[in-house]
Each structure stands twice: as structure tokens, then as C-alpha cells.
PDB file of N, CA and C in Angstrom:
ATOM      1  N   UNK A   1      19.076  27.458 -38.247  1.00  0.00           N
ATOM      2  CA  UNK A   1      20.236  28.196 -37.800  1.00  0.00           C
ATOM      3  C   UNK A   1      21.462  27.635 -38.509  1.00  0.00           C
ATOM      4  N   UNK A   2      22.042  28.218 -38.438  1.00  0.00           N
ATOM      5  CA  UNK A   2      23.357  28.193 -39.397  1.00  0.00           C
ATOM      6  C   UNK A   2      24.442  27.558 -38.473  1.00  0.00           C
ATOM      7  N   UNK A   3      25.697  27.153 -38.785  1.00  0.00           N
ATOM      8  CA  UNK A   3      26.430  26.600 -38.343  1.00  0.00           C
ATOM      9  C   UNK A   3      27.857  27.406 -37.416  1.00  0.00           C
ATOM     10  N   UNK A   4      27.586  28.655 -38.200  1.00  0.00           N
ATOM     11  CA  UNK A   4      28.412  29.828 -37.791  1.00  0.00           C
ATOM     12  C   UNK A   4      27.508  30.615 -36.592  1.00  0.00           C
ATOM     13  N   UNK A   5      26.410  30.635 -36.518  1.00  0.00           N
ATOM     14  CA  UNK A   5      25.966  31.803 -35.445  1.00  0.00           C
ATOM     15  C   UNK A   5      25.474  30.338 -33.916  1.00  0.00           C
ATOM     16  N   UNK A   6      25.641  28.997 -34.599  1.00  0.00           N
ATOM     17  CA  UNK A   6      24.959  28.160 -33.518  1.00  0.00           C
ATOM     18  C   UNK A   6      27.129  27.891 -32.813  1.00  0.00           C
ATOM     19  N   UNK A   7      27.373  27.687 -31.201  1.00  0.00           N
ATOM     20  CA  UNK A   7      28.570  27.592 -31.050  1.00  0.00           C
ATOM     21  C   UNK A   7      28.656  25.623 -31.174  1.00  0.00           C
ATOM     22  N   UNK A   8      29.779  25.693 -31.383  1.00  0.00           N
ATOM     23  CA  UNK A   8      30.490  23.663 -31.174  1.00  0.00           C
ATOM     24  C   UNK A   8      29.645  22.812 -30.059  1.00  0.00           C
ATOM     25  N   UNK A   9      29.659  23.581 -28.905  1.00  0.00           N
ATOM     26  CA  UNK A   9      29.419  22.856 -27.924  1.00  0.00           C
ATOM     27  C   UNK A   9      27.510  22.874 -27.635  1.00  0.00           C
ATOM     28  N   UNK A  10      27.042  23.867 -28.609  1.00  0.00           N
ATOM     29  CA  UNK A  10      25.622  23.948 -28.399  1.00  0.00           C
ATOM     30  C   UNK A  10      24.937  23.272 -29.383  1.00  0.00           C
ATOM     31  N   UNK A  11      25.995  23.114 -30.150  1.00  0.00           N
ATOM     32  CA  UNK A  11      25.364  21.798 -31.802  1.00  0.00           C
ATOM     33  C   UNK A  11      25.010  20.570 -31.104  1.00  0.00           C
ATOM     34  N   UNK A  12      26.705  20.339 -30.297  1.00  0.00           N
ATOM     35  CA  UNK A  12      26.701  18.992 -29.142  1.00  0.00           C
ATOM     36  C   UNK A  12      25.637  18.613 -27.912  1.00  0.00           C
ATOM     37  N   UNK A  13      25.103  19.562 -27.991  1.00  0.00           N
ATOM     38  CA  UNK A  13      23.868  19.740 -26.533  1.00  0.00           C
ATOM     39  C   UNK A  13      22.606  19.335 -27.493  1.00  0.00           C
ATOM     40  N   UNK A  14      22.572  20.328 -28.291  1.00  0.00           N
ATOM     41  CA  UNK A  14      21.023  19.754 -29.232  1.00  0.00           C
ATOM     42  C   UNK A  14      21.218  18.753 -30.154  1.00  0.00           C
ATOM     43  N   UNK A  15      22.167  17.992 -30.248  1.00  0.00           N
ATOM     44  CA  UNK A  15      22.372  16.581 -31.102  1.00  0.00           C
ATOM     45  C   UNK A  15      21.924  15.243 -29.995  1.00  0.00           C
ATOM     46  N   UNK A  16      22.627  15.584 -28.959  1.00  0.00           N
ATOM     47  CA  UNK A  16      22.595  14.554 -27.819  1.00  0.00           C
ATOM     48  C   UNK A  16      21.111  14.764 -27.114  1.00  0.00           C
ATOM     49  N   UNK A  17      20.801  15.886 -27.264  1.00  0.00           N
ATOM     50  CA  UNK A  17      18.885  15.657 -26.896  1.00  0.00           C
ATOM     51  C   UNK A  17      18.519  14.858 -27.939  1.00  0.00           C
ATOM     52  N   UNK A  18      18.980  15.336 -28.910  1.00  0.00           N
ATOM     53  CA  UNK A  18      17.869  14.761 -29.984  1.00  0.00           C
ATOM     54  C   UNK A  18      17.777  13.261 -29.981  1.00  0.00           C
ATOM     55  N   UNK A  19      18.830  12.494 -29.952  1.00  0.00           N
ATOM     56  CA  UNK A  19      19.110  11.239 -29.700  1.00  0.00           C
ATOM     57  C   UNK A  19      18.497  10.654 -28.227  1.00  0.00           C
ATOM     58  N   UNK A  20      18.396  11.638 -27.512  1.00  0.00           N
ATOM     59  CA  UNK A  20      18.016  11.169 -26.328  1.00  0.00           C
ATOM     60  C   UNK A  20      16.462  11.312 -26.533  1.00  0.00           C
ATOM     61  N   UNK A  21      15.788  12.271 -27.029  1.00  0.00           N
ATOM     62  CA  UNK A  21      14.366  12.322 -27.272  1.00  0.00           C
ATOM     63  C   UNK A  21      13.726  11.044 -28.131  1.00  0.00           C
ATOM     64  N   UNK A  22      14.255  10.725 -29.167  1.00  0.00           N
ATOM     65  CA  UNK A  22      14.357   9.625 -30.135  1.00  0.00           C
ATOM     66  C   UNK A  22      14.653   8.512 -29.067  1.00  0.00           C
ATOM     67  N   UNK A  23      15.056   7.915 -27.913  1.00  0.00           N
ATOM     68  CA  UNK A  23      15.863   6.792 -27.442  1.00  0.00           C
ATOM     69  C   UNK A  23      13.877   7.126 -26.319  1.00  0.00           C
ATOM     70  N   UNK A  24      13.545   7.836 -25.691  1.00  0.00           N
ATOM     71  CA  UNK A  24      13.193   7.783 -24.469  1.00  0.00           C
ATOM     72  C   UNK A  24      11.475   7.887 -25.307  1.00  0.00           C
ATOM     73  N   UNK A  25      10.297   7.186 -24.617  1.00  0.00           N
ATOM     74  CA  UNK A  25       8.749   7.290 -25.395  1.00  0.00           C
ATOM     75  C   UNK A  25       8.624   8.934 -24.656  1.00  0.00           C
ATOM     76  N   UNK A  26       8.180   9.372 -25.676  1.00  0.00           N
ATOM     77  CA  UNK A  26       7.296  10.213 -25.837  1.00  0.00           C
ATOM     78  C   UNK A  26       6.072  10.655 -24.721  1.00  0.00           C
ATOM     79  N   UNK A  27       6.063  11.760 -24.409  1.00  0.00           N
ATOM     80  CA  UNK A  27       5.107  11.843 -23.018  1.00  0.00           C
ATOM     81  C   UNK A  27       3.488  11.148 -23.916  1.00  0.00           C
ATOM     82  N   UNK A  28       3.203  11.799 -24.372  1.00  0.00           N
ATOM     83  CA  UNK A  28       1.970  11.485 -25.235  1.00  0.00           C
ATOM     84  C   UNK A  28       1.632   9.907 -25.310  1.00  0.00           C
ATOM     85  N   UNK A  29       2.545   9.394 -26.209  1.00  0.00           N
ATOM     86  CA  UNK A  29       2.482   7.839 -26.161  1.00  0.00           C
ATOM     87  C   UNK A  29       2.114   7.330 -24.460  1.00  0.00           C
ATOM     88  N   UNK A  30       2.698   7.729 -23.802  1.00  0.00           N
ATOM     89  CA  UNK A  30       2.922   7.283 -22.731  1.00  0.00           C
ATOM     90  C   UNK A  30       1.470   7.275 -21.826  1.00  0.00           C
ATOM     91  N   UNK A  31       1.087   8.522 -21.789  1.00  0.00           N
ATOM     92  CA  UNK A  31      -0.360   9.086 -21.408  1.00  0.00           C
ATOM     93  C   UNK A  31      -1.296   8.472 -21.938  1.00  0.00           C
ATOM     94  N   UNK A  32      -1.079   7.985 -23.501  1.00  0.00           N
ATOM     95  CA  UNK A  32      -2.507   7.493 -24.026  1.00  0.00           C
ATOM     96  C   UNK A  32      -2.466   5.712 -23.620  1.00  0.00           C
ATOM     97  N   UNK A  33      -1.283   5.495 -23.626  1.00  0.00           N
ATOM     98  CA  UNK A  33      -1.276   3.585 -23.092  1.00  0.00           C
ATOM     99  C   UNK A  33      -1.611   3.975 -21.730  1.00  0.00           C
ATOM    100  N   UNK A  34      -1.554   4.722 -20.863  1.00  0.00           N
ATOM    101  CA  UNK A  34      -1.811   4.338 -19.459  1.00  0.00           C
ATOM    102  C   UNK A  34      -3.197   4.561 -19.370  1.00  0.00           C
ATOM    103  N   UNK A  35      -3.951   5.871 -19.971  1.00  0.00           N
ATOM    104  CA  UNK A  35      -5.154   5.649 -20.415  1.00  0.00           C
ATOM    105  C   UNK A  35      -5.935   4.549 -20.729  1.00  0.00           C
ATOM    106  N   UNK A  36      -5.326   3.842 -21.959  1.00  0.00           N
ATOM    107  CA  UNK A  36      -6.132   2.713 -22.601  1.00  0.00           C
ATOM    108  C   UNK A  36      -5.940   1.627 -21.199  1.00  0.00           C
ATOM    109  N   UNK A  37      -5.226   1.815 -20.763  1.00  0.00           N
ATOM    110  CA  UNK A  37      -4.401   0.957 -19.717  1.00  0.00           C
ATOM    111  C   UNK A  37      -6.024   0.970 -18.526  1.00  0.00           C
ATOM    112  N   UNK A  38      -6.081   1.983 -17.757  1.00  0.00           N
ATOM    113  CA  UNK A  38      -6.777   2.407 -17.193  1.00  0.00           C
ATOM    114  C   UNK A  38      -8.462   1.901 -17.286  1.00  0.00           C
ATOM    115  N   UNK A  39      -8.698   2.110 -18.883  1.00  0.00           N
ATOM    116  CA  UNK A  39      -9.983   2.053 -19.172  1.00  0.00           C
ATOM    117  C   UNK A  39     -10.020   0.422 -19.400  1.00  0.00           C
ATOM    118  N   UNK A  40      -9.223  -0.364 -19.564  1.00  0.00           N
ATOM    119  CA  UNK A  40      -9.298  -1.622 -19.247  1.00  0.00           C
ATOM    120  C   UNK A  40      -9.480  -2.123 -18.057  1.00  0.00           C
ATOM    121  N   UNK A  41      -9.024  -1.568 -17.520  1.00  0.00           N
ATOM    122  CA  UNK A  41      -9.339  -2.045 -15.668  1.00  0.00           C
ATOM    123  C   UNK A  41     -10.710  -1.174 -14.806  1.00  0.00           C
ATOM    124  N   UNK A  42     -11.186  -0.541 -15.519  1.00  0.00           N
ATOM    125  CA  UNK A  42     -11.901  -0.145 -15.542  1.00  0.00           C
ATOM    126  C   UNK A  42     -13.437  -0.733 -15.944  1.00  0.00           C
ATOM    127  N   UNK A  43     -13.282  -1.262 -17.137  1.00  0.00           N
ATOM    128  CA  UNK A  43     -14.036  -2.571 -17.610  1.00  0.00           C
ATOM    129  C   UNK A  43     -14.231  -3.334 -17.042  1.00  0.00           C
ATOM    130  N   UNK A  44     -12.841  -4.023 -16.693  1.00  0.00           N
ATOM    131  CA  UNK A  44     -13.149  -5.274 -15.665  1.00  0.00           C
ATOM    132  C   UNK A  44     -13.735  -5.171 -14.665  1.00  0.00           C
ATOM    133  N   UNK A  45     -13.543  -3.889 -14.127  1.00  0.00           N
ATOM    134  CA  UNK A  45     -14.271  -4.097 -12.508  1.00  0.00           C
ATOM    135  C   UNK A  45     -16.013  -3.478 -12.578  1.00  0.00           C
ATOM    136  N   UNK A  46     -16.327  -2.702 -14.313  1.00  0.00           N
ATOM    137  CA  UNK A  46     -17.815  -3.071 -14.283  1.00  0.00           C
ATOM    138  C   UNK A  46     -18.255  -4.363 -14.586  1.00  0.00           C
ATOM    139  N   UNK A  47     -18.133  -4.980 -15.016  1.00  0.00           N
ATOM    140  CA  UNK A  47     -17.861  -6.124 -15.445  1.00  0.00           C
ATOM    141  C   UNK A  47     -18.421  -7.257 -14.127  1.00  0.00           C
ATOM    142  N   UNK A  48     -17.373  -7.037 -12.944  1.00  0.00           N
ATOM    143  CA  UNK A  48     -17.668  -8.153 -11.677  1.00  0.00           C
ATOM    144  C   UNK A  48     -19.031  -7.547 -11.326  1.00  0.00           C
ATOM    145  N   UNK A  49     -19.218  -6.214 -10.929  1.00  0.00           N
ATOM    146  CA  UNK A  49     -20.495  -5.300 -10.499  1.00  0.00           C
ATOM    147  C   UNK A  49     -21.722  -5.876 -11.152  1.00  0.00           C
ATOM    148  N   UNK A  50     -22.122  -6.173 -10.043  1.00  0.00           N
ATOM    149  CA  UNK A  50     -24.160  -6.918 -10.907  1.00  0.00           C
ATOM    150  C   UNK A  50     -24.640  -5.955 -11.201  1.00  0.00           C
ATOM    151  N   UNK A  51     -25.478  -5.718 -12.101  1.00  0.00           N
ATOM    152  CA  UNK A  51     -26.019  -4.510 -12.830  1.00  0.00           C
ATOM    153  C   UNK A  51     -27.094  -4.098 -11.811  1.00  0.00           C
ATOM    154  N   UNK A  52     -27.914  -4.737 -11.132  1.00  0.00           N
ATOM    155  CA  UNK A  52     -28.667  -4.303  -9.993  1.00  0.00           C
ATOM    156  C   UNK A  52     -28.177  -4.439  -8.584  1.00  0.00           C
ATOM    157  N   UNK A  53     -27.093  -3.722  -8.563  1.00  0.00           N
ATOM    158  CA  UNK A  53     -26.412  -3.821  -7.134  1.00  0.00           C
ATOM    159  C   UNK A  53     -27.406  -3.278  -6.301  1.00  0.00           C
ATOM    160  N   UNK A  54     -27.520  -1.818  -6.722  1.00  0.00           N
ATOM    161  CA  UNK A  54     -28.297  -1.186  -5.784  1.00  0.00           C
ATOM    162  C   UNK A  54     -30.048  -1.685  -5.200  1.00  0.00           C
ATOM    163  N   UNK A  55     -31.036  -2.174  -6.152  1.00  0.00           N
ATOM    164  CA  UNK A  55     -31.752  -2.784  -5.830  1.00  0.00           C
ATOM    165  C   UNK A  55     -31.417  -3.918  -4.719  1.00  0.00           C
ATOM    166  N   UNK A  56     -29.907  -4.390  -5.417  1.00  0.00           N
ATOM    167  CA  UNK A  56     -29.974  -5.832  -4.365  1.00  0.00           C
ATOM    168  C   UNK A  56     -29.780  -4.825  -2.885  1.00  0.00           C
ATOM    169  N   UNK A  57     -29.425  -4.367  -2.791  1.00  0.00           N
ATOM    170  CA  UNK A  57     -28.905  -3.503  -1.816  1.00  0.00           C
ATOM    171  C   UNK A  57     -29.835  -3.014  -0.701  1.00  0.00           C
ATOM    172  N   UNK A  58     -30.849  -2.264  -1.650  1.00  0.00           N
ATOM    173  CA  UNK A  58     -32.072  -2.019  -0.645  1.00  0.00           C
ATOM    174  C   UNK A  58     -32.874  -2.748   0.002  1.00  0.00           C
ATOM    175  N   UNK A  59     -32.742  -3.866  -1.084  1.00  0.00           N
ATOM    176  CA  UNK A  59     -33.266  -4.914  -0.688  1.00  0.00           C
ATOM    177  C   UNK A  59     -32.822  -6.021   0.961  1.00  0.00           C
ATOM    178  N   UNK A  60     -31.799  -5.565   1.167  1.00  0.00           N
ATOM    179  CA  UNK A  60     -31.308  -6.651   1.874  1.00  0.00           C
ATOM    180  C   UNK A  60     -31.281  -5.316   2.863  1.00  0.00           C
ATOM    181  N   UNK A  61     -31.121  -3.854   2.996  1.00  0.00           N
ATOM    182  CA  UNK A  61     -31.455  -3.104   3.737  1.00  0.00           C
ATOM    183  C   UNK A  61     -32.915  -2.896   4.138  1.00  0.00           C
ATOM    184  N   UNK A  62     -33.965  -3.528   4.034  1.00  0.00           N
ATOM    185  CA  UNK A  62     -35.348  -3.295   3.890  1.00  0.00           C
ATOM    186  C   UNK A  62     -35.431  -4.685   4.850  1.00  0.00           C
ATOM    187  N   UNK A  63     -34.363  -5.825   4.679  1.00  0.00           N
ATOM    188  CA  UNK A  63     -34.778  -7.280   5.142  1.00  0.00           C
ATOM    189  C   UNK A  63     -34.449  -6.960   6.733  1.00  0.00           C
ATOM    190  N   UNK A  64     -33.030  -5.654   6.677  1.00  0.00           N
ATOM    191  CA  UNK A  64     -32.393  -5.969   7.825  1.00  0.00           C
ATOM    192  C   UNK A  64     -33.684  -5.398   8.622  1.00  0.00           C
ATOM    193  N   UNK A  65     -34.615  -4.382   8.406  1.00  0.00           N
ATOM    194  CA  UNK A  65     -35.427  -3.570   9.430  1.00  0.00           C
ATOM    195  C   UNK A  65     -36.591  -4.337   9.705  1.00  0.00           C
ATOM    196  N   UNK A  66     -36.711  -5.552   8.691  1.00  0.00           N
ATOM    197  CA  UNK A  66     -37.644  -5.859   9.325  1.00  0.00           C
ATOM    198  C   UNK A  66     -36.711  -6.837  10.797  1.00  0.00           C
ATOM    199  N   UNK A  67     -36.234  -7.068  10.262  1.00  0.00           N
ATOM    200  CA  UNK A  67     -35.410  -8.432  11.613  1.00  0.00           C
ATOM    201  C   UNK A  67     -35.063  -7.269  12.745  1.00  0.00           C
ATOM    202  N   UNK A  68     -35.025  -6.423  12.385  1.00  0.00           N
ATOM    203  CA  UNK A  68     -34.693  -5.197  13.902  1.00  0.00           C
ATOM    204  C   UNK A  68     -36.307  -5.572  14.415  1.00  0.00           C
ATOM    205  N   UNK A  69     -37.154  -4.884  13.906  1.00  0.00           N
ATOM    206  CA  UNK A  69     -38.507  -4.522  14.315  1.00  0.00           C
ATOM    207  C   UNK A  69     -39.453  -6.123  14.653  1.00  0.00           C
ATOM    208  N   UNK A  70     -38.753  -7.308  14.072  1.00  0.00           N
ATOM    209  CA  UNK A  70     -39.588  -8.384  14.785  1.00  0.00           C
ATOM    210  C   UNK A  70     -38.928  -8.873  16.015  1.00  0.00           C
ATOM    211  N   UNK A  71     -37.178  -8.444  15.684  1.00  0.00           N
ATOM    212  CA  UNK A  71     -36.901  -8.497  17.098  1.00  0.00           C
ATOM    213  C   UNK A  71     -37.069  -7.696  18.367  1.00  0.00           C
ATOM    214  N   UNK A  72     -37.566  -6.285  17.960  1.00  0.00           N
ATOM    215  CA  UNK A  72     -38.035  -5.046  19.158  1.00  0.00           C
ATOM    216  C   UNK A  72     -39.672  -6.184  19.346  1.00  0.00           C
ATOM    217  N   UNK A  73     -40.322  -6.358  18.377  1.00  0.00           N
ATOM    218  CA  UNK A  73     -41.338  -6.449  18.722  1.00  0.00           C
ATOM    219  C   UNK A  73     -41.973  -8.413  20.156  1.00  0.00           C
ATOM    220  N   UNK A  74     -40.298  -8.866  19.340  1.00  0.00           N
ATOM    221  CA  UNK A  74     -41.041  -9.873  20.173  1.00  0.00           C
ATOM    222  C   UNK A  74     -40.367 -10.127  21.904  1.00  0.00           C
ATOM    223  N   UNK A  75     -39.009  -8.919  21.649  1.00  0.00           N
ATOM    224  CA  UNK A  75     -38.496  -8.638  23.123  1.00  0.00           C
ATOM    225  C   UNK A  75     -39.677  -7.659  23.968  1.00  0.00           C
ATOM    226  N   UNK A  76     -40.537  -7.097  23.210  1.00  0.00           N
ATOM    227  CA  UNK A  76     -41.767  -6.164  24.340  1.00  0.00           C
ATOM    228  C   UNK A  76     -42.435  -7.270  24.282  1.00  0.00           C
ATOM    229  N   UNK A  77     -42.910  -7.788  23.348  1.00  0.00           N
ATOM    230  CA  UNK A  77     -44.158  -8.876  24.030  1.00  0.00           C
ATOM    231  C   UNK A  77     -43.511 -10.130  25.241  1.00  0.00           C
ATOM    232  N   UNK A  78     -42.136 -10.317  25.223  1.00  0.00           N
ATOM    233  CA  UNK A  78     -41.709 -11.382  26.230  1.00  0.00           C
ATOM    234  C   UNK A  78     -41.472 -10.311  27.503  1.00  0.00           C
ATOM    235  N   UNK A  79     -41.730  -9.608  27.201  1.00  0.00           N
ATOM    236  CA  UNK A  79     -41.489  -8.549  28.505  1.00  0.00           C
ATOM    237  C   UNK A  79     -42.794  -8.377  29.075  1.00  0.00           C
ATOM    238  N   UNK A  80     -43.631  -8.323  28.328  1.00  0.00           N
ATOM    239  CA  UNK A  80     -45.313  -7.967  28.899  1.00  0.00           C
ATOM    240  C   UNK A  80     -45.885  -9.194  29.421  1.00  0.00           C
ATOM    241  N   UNK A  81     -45.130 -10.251  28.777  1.00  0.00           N
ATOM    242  CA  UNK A  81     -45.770 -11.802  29.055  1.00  0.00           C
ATOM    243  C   UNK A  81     -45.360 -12.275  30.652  1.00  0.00           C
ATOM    244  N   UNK A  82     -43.551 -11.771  30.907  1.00  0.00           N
ATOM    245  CA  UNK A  82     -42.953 -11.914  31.773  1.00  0.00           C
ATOM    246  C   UNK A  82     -43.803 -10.701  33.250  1.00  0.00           C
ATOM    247  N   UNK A  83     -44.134  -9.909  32.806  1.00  0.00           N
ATOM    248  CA  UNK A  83     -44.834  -8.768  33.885  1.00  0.00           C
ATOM    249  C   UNK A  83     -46.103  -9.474  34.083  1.00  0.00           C
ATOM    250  N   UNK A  84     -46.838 -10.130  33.338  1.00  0.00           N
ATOM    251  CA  UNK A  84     -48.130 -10.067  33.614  1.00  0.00           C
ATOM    252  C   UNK A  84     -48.319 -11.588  33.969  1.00  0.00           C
ATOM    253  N   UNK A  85     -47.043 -12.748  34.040  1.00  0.00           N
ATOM    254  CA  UNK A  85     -47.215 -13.980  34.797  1.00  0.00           C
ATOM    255  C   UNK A  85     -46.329 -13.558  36.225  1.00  0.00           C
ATOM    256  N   UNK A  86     -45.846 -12.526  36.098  1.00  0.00           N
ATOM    257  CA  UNK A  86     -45.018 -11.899  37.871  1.00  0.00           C
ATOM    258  C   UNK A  86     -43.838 -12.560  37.814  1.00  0.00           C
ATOM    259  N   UNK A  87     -43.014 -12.568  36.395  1.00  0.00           N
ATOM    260  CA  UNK A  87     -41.857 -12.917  36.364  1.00  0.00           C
ATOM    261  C   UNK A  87     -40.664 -12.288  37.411  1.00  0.00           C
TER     262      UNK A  87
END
């Protein structure tokens, strides 16, 4: 655009963006560091995660049923023991 069809005060509006666009980061820049940002912390916390969580997992869910079921099993037998000495 030309200098004659753009007015004084609208040269002054798109000069002072421009300086201000140039002064302030860039959305883009900004998006891709919080990204990289992101995928670093992201790392780290696979990283603490044991690679067989879930095994360990079932595992210690499999331990808890048995400790339910030896404890059902040895509260009926102290119960049958207790009935049948006429507790």
C-alpha cells in the first residue's frame, strides 16, 4: 500500500504493532517450548513408573484374597471349634 491511500494515524497503528509483534514471542515458539516442556515431564514421570507395575499390582491383589479367605476360613473353623466344645 502506498503512502497516500494508507492515513498518518493508520501507518502509526501498524508500525507500533509491528514493533510490538517483534518485542512479544511468537504464539508458535511459545506452544512448541511448552510442548518440549511437557514431554520432558512426561519422561520423568515414566521414568519413576516400574515397567511391571501392573503385574506387581495383581500380584499383591491376588496376596490380598488370599489373606481375606485364610482369614474367613480360620474365623469359621474357630467358630465350629467354639460350638462343638459348648463355648
Amino acid at each position: 500500500m502506498t503512502d497516500e491511500i494508507v492515513p498518518q494515524w493508520a501507518q502509526k497503528i501498524l508500525t507500533d504493532l509491528a514493533v510490538l509483534n517483534s518485542s512479544l514471542p511468537n504464539h508458535i515458539s511459545w506452544t512448541e517450548r511448552n510442548i518440549d516442556d511437557h514431554e520432558q515431564r512426561l519422561r520423568v514421570v515414566e521414568e519413576r513408573v516400574p515397567f511391571n507395575l501392573r503385574e506387581q499390582l495383581q500380584g499383591l491383589n491376588q496376596f490380598k484374597w488370599v489373606l481375606v479367605g485364610i482369614a474367613v476360613a480360620s474365623g469359621t473353623a474357630g467358630a465350629w471349634v467354639s460350638k462343638a466344645l459348648g463355648f
